[in-house]
Structure formats: structure tokens, C-alpha cells
N, C-alpha and C. Protein backbone atom coordinates (compact mmCIF):
# COMPACT_ATOMS: atom_id res chain seq x y z
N UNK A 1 121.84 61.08 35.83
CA UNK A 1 123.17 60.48 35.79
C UNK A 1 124.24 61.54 36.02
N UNK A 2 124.08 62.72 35.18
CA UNK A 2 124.87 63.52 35.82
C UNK A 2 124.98 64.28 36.93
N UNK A 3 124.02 64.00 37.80
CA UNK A 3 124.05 64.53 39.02
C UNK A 3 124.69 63.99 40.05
N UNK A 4 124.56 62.53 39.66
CA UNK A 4 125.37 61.75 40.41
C UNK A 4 126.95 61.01 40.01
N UNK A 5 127.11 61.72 38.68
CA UNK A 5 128.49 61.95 38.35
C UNK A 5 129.22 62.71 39.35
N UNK A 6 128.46 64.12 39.47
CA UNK A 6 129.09 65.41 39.65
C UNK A 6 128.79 64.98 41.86
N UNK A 7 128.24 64.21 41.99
CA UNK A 7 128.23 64.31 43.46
C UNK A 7 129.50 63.06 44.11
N UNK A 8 129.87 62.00 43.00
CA UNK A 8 130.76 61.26 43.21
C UNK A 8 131.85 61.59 43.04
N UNK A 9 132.19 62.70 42.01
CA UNK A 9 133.24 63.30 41.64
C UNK A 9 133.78 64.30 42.94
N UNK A 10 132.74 65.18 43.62
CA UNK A 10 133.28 65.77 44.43
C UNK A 10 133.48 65.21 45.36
N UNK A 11 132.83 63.95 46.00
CA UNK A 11 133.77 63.07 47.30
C UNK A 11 134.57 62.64 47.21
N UNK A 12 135.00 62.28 45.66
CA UNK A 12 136.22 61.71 45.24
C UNK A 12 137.26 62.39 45.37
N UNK A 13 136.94 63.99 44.97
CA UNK A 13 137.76 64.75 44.48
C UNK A 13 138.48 65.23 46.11
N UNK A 14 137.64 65.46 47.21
CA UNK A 14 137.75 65.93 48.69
C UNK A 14 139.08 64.59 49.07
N UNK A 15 138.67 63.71 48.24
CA UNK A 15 139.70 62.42 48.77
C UNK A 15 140.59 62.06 47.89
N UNK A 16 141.27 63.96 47.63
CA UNK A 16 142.26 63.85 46.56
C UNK A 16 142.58 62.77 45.21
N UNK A 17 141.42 62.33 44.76
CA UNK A 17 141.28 60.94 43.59
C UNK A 17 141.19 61.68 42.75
N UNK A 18 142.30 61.54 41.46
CA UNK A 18 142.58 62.00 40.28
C UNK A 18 141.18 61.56 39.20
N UNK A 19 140.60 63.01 38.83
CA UNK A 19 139.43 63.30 38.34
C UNK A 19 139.47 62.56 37.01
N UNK A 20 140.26 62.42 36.39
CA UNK A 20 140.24 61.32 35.01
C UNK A 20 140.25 60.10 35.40
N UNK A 21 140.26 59.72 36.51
CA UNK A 21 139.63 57.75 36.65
C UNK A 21 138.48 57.86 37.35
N UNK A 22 137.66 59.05 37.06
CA UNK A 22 136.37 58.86 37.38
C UNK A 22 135.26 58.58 36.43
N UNK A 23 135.28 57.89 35.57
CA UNK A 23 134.85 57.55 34.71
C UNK A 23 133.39 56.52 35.19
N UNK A 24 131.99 56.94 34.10
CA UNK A 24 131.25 55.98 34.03
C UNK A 24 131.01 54.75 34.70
N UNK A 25 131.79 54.13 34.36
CA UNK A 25 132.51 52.20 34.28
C UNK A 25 133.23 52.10 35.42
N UNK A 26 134.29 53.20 35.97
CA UNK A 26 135.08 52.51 36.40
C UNK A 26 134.63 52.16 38.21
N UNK A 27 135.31 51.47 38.89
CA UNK A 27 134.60 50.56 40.03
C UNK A 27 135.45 52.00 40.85
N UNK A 28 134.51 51.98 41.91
CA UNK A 28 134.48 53.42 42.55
C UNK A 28 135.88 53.03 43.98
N UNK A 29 135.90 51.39 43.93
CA UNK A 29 136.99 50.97 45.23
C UNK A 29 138.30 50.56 43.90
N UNK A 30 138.20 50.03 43.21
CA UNK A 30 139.62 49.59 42.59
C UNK A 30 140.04 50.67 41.91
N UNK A 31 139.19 51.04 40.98
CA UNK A 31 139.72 52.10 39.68
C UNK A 31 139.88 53.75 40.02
N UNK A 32 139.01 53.97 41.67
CA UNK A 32 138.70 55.41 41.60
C UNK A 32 139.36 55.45 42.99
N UNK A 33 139.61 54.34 44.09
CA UNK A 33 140.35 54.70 45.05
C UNK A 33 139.07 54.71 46.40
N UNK A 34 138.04 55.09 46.15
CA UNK A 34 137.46 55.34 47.50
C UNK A 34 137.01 54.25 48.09
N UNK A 35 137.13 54.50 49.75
CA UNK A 35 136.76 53.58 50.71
C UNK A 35 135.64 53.04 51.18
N UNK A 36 135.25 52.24 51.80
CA UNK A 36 134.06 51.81 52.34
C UNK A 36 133.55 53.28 52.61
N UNK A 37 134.17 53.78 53.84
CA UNK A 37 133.34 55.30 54.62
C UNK A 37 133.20 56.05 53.11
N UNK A 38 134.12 56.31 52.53
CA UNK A 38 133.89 57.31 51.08
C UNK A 38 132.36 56.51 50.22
N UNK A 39 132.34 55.34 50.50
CA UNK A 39 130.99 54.85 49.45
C UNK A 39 129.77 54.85 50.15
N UNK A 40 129.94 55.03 51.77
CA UNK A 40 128.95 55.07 52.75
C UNK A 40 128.58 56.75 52.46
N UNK A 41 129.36 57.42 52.22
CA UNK A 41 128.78 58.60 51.83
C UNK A 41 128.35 58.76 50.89
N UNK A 42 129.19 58.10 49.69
CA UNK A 42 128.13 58.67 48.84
C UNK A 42 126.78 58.08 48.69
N UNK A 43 126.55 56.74 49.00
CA UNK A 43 125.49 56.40 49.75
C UNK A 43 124.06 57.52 50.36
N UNK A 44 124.70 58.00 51.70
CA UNK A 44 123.86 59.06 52.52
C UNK A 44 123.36 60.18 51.53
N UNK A 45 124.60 60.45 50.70
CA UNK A 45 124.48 61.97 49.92
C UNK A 45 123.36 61.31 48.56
N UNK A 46 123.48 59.94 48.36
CA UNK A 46 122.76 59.82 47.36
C UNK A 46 120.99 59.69 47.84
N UNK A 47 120.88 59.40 48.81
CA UNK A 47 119.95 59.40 49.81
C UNK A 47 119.14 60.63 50.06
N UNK A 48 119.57 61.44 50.43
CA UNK A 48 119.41 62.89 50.80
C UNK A 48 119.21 63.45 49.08
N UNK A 49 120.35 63.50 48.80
CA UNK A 49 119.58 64.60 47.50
C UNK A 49 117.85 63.74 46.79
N UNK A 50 118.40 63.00 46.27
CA UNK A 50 117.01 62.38 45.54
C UNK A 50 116.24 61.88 46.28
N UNK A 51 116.39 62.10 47.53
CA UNK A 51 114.97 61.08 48.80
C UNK A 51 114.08 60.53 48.43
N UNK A 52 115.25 59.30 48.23
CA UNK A 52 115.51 57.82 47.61
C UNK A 52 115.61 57.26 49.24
N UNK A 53 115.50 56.09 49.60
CA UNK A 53 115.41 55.35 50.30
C UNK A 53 116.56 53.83 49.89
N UNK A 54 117.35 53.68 49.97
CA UNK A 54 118.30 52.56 49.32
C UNK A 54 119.12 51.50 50.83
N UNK A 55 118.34 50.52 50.54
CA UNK A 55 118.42 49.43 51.47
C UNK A 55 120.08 49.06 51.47
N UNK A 56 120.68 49.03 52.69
CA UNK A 56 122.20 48.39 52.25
C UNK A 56 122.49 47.29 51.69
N UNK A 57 121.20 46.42 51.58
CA UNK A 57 121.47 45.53 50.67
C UNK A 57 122.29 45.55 49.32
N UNK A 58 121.81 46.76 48.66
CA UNK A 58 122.22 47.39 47.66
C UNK A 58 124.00 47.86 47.92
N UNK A 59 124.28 48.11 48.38
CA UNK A 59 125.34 48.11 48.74
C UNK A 59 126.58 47.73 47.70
N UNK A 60 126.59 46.47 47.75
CA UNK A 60 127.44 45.51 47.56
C UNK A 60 127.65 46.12 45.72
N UNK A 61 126.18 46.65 45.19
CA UNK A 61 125.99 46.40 43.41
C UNK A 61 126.56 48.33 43.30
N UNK A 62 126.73 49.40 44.47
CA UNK A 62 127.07 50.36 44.29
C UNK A 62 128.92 50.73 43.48
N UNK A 63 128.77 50.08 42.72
CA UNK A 63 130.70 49.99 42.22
C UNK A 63 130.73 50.99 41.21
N UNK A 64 130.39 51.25 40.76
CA UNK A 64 130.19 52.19 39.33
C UNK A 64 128.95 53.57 39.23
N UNK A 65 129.95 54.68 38.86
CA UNK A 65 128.59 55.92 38.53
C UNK A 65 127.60 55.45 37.95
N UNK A 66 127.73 54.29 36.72
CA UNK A 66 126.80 53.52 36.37
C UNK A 66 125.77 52.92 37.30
N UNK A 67 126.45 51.97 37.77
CA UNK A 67 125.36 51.15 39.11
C UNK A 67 124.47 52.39 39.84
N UNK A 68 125.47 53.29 40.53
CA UNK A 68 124.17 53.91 41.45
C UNK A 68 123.97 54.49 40.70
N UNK A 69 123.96 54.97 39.61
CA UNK A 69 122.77 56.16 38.86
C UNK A 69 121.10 55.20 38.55
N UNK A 70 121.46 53.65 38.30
CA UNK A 70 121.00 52.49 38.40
C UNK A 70 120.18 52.27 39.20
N UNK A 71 120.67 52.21 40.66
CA UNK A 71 119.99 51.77 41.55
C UNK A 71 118.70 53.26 42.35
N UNK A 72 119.73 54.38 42.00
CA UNK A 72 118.90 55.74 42.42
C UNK A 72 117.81 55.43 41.46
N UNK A 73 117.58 55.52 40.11
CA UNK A 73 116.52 55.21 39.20
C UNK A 73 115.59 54.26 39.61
N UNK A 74 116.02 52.96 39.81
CA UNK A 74 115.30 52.16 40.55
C UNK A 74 114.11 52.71 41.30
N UNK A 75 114.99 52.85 42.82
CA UNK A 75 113.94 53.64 43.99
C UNK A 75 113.18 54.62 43.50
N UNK A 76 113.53 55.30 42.32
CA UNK A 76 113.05 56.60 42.68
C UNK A 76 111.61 56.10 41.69
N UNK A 77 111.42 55.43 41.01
CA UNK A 77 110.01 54.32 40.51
C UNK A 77 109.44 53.82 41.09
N UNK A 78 110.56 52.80 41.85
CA UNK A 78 109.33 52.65 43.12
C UNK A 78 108.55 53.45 43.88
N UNK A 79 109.07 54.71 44.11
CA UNK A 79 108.75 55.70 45.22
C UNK A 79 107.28 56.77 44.30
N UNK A 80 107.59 56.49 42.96
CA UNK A 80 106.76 57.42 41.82
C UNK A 80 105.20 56.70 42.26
């Protein structure tokens, strides 16, 4: 979880988003500011570090450090 705190935080942070509404909970498009392309990355980057495999289906449930720390856990069971 904290890895993928600290990897959302720095795309956030590259896209000048004030580091105290990066919170846990909060939704990564309303509360934290980033864009489709900003969630498509962190997407790829979440991809690449943990080579995890994450269908865009998934997509849609990526709103929260919560969710993808969620959904990375997921794959990465399946993949075990």
C-alpha cells in the first residue's frame, strides 16, 4: 500500500496536486485533481513496478490509493 501511495503521490505531485488531498480515501479525479492521462499512468506505472497485468476493465474501480492498492493485490494472487 505504501508503495503505491508513494507512486501516486509523485504523479500527482509532477501535476502540481497539493500533497495533503492525497489521502487514502480520497477519489484520485474529484478530491486529488488528476486526469484520465494522469490515471492512465498511474495505471502503466502500476503495471510495470509490480508486473501485475490489470485489464482496463478495472479501470473504472481505480478512484482511490485504496482501490488500486486493491486491485494490484488482487492480480498479484492471481498471478501467485
Amino acid at each position: 500500500k505504501d508503495a503505491i501511495r508513494e507512486l501516486i503521490t509523485e504523479i500527482a505531485e509532477d501535476m502540481d496536486v497539493e500533497e495533503d488531498k492525497i489521502t487514502d480515501e480520497a477519489n484520485l479525479i474529484d478530491d486529488v485533481g488528476l486526469d484520465s492521462m494522469a490515471l492512465l499512468e498511474v495505471l502503466a506505472t502500476m503495471e510495470k513496478k509490480f508486473g501485475v497485468s490489470i485489464p482496463e476493465s478495472e479501470f473504472p474501480n481505480l478512484t482511490s490509493i485504496d482501490k488500486c492498492t486493491e486491485t494490484v493485490e488482487k492480480y498479484l494472487a492471481e498471478k501467485a
